[in-house]
N, C-alpha and C. Protein backbone atom coordinates (compact mmCIF):
# COMPACT_ATOMS: atom_id res chain seq x y z
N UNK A 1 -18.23 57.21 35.24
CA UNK A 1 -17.54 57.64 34.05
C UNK A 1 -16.08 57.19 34.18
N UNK A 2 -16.07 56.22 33.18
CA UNK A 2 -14.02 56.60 33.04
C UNK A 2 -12.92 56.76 33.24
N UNK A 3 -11.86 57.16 33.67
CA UNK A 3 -11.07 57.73 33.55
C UNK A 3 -10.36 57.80 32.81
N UNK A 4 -10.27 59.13 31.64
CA UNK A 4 -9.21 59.14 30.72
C UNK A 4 -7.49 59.61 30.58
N UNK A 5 -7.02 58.69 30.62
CA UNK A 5 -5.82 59.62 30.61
C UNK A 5 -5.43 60.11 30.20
N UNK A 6 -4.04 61.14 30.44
CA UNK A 6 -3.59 62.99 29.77
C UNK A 6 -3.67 62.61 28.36
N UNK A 7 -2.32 61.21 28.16
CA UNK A 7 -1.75 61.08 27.05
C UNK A 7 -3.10 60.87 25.81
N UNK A 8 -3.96 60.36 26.10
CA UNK A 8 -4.97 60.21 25.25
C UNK A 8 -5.94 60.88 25.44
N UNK A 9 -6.23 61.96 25.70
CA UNK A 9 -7.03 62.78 25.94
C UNK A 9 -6.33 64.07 24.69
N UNK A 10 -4.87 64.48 25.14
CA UNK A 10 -4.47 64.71 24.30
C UNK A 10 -4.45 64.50 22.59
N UNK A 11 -3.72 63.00 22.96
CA UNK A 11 -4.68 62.90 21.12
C UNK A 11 -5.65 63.15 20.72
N UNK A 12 -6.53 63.00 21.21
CA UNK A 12 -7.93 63.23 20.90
C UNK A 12 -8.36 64.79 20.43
N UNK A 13 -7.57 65.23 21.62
CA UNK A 13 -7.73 66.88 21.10
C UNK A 13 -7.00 67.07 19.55
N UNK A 14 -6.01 66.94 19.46
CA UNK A 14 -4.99 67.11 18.42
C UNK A 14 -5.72 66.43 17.01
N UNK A 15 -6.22 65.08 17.45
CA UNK A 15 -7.01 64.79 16.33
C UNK A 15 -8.11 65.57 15.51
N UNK A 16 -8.87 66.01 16.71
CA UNK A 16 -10.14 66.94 16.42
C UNK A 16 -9.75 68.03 15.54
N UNK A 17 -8.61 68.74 15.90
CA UNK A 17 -7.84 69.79 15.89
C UNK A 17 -7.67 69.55 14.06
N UNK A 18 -6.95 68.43 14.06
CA UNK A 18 -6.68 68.22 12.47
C UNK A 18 -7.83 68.00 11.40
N UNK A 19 -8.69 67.15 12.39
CA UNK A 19 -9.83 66.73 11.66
C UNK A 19 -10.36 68.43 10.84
N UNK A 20 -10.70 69.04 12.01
CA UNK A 20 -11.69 70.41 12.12
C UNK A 20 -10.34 71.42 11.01
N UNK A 21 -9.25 71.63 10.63
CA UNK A 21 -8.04 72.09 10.06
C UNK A 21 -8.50 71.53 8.53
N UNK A 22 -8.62 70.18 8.58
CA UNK A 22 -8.30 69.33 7.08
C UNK A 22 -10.15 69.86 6.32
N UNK A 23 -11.07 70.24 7.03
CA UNK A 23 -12.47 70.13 6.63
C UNK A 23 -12.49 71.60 6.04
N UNK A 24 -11.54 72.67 6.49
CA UNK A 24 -11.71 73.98 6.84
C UNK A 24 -11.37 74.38 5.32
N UNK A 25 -12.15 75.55 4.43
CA UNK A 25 -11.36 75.79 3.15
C UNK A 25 -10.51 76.38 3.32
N UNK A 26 -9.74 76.13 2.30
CA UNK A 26 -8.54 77.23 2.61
C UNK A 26 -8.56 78.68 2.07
N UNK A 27 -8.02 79.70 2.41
CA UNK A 27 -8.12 81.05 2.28
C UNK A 27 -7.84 81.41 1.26
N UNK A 28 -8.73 82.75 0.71
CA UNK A 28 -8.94 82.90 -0.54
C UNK A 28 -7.09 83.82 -0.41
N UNK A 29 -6.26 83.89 -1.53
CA UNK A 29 -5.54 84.34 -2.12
C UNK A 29 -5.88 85.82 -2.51
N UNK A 30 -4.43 86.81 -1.83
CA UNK A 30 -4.60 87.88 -1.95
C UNK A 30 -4.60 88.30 -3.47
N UNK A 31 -5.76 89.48 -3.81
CA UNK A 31 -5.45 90.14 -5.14
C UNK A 31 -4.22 90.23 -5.80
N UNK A 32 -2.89 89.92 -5.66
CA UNK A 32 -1.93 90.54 -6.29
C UNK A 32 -1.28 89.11 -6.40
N UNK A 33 -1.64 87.57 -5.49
CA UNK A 33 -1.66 86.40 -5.90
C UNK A 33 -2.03 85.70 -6.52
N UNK A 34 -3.19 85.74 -7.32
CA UNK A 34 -4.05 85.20 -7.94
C UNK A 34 -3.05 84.61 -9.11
N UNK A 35 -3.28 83.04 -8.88
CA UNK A 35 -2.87 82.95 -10.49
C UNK A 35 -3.63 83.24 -11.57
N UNK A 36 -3.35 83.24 -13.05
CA UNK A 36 -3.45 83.76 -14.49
C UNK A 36 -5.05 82.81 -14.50
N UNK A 37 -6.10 83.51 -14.44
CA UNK A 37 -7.31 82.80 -15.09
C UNK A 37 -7.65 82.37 -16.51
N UNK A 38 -8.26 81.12 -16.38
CA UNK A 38 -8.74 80.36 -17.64
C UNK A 38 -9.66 81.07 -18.27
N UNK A 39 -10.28 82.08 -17.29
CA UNK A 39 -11.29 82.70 -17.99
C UNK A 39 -10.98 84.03 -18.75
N UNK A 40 -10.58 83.88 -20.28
CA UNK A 40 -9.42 84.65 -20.77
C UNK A 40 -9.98 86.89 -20.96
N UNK A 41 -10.56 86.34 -20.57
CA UNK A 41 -11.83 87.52 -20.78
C UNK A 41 -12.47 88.20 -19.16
N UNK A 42 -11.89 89.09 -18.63
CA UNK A 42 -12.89 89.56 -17.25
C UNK A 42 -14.63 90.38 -17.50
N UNK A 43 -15.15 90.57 -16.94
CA UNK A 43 -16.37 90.56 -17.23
C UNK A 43 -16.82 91.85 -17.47
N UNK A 44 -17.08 92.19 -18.23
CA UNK A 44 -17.36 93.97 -18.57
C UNK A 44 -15.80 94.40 -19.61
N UNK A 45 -14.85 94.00 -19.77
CA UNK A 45 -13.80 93.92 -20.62
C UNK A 45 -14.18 93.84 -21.76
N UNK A 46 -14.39 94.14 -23.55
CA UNK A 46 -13.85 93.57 -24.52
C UNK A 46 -12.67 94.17 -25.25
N UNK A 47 -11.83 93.19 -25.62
CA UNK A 47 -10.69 93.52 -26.51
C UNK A 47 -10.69 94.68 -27.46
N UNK A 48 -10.23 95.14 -27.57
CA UNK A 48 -10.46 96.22 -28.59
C UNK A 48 -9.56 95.78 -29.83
N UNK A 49 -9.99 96.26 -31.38
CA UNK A 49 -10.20 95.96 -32.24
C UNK A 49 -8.80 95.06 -33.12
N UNK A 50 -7.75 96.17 -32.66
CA UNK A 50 -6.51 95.62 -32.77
C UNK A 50 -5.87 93.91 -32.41
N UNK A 51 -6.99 93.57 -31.61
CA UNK A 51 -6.81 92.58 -30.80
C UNK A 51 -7.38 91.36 -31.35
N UNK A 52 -8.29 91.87 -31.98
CA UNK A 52 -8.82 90.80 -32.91
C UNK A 52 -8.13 90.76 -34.14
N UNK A 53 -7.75 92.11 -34.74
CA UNK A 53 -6.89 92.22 -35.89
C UNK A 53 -5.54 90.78 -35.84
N UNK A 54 -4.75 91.76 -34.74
CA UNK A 54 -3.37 90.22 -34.51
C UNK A 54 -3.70 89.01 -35.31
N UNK A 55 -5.04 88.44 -34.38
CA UNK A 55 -5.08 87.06 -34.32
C UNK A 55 -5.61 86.15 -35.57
N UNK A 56 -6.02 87.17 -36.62
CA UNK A 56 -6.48 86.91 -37.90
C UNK A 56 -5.98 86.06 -38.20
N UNK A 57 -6.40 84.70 -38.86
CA UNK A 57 -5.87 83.59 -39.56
C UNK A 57 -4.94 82.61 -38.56
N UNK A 58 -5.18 83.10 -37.41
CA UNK A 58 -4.10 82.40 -36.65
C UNK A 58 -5.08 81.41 -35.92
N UNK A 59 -3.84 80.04 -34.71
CA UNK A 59 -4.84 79.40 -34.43
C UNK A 59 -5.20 80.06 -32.70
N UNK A 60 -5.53 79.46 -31.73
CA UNK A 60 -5.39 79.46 -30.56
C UNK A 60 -3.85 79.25 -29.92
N UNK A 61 -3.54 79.52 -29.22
CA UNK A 61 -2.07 79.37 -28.77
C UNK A 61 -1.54 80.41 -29.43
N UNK A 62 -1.36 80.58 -30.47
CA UNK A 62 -0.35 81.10 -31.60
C UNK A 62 0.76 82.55 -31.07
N UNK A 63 1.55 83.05 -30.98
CA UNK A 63 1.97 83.96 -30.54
C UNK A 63 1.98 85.04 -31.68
N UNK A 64 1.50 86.49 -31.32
CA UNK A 64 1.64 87.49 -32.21
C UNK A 64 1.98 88.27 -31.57
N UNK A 65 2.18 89.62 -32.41
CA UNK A 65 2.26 90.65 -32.10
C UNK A 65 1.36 92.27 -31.64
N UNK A 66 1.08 92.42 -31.22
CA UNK A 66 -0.09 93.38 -30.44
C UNK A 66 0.34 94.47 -30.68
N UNK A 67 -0.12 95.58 -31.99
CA UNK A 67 0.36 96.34 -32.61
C UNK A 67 -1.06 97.45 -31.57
N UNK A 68 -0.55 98.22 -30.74
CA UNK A 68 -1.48 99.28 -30.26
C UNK A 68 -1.02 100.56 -30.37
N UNK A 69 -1.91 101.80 -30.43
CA UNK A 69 -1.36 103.15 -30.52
C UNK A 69 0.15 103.49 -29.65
N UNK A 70 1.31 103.71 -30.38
CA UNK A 70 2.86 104.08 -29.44
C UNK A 70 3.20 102.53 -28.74
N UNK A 71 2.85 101.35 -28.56
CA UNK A 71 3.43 100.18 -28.79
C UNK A 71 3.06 98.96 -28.95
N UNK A 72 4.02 97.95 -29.26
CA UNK A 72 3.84 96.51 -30.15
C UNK A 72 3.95 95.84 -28.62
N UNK A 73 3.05 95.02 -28.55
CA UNK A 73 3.55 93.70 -27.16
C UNK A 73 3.38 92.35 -27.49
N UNK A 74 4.22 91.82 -27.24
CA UNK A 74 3.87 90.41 -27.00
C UNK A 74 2.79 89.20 -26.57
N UNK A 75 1.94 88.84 -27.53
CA UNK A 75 0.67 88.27 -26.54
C UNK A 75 0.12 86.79 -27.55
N UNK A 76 -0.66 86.25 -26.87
CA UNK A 76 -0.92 85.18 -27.78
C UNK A 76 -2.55 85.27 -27.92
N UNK A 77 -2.92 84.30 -29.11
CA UNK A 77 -4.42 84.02 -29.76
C UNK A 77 -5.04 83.21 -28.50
N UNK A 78 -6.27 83.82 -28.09
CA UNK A 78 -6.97 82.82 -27.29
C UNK A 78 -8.62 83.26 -27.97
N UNK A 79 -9.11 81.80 -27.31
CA UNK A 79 -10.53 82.30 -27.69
C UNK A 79 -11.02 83.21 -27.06
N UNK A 80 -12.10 84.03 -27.23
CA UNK A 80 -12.64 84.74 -26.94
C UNK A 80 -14.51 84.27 -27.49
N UNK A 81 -15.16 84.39 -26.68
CA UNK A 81 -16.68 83.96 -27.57
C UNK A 81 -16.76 83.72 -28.58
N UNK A 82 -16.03 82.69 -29.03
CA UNK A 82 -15.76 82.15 -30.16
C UNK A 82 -14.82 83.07 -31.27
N UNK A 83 -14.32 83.93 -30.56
CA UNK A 83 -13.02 84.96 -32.06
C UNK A 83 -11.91 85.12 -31.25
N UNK A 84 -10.79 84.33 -31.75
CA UNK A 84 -9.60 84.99 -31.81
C UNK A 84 -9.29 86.09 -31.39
N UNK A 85 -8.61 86.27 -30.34
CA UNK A 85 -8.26 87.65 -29.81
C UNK A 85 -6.32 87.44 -29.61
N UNK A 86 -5.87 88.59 -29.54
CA UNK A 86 -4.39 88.47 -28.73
C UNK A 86 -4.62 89.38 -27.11
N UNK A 87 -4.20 88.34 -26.44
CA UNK A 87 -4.03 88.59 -25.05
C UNK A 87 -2.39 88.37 -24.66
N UNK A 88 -2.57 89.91 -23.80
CA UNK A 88 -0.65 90.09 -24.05
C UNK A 88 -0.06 89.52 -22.56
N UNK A 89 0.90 88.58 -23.11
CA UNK A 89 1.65 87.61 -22.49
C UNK A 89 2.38 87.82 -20.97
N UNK A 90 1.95 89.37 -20.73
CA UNK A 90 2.36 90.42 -19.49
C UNK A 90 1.29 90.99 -19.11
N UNK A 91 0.73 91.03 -17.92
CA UNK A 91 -0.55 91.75 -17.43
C UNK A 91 0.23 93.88 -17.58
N UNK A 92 -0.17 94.60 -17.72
CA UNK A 92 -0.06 95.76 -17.68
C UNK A 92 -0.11 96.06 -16.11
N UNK A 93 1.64 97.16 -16.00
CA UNK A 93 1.57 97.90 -14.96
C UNK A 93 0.42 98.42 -13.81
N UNK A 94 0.18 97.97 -12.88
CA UNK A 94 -0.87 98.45 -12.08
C UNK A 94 -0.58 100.12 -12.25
N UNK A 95 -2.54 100.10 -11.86
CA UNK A 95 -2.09 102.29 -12.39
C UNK A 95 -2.34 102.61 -11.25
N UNK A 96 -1.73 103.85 -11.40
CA UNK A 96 -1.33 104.78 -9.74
C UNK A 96 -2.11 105.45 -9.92
């Protein structure tokens, strides 16, 4: 057998090292990181009625106003299974 030397033996490790690093997925993102999903809708969620109201006549994108019982928010028209909804432009306070 061989003899290999340090210096390249070394690389070799370091290579592996990167190889086995670059193949590896990367880690899922904590709950409170997550960026803003495409999927405008979470699953067991629907908008409630007001929400469809907003977006009446409007297009996708569109910015309205989100008129709910004690306050107005800021949110825009997205689709929703095919209807217009307003989804507000601020996720709501986590609840204690």
């Amino acid at each position: 057998m061989p003899f290999i030397q340090r210096p390249a033996l070394l690389i070799c490790g370091l290579l592996l090292a990167a190889i086995a690093h670059a193949a590896a997925p990367p880690p899922a993102p904590a709950a409170g990181d997550m960026p803003p999903s495409d999927d405008p809708q979470p699953a067991g969620h629907a908008p409630p009625p007001e929400a469809f109201a907003a977006c009446a006549g409007q297009h996708p994108g569109d910015q309205v106003l989100l008129r709910l019982p004690g306050q107005a928010i800021k949110a825009r028209c997205v689709d929703i299974q095919g209807r217009l909804a307003a989804r507000p432009e601020q996720p709501p306070p986590p609840r204690q």
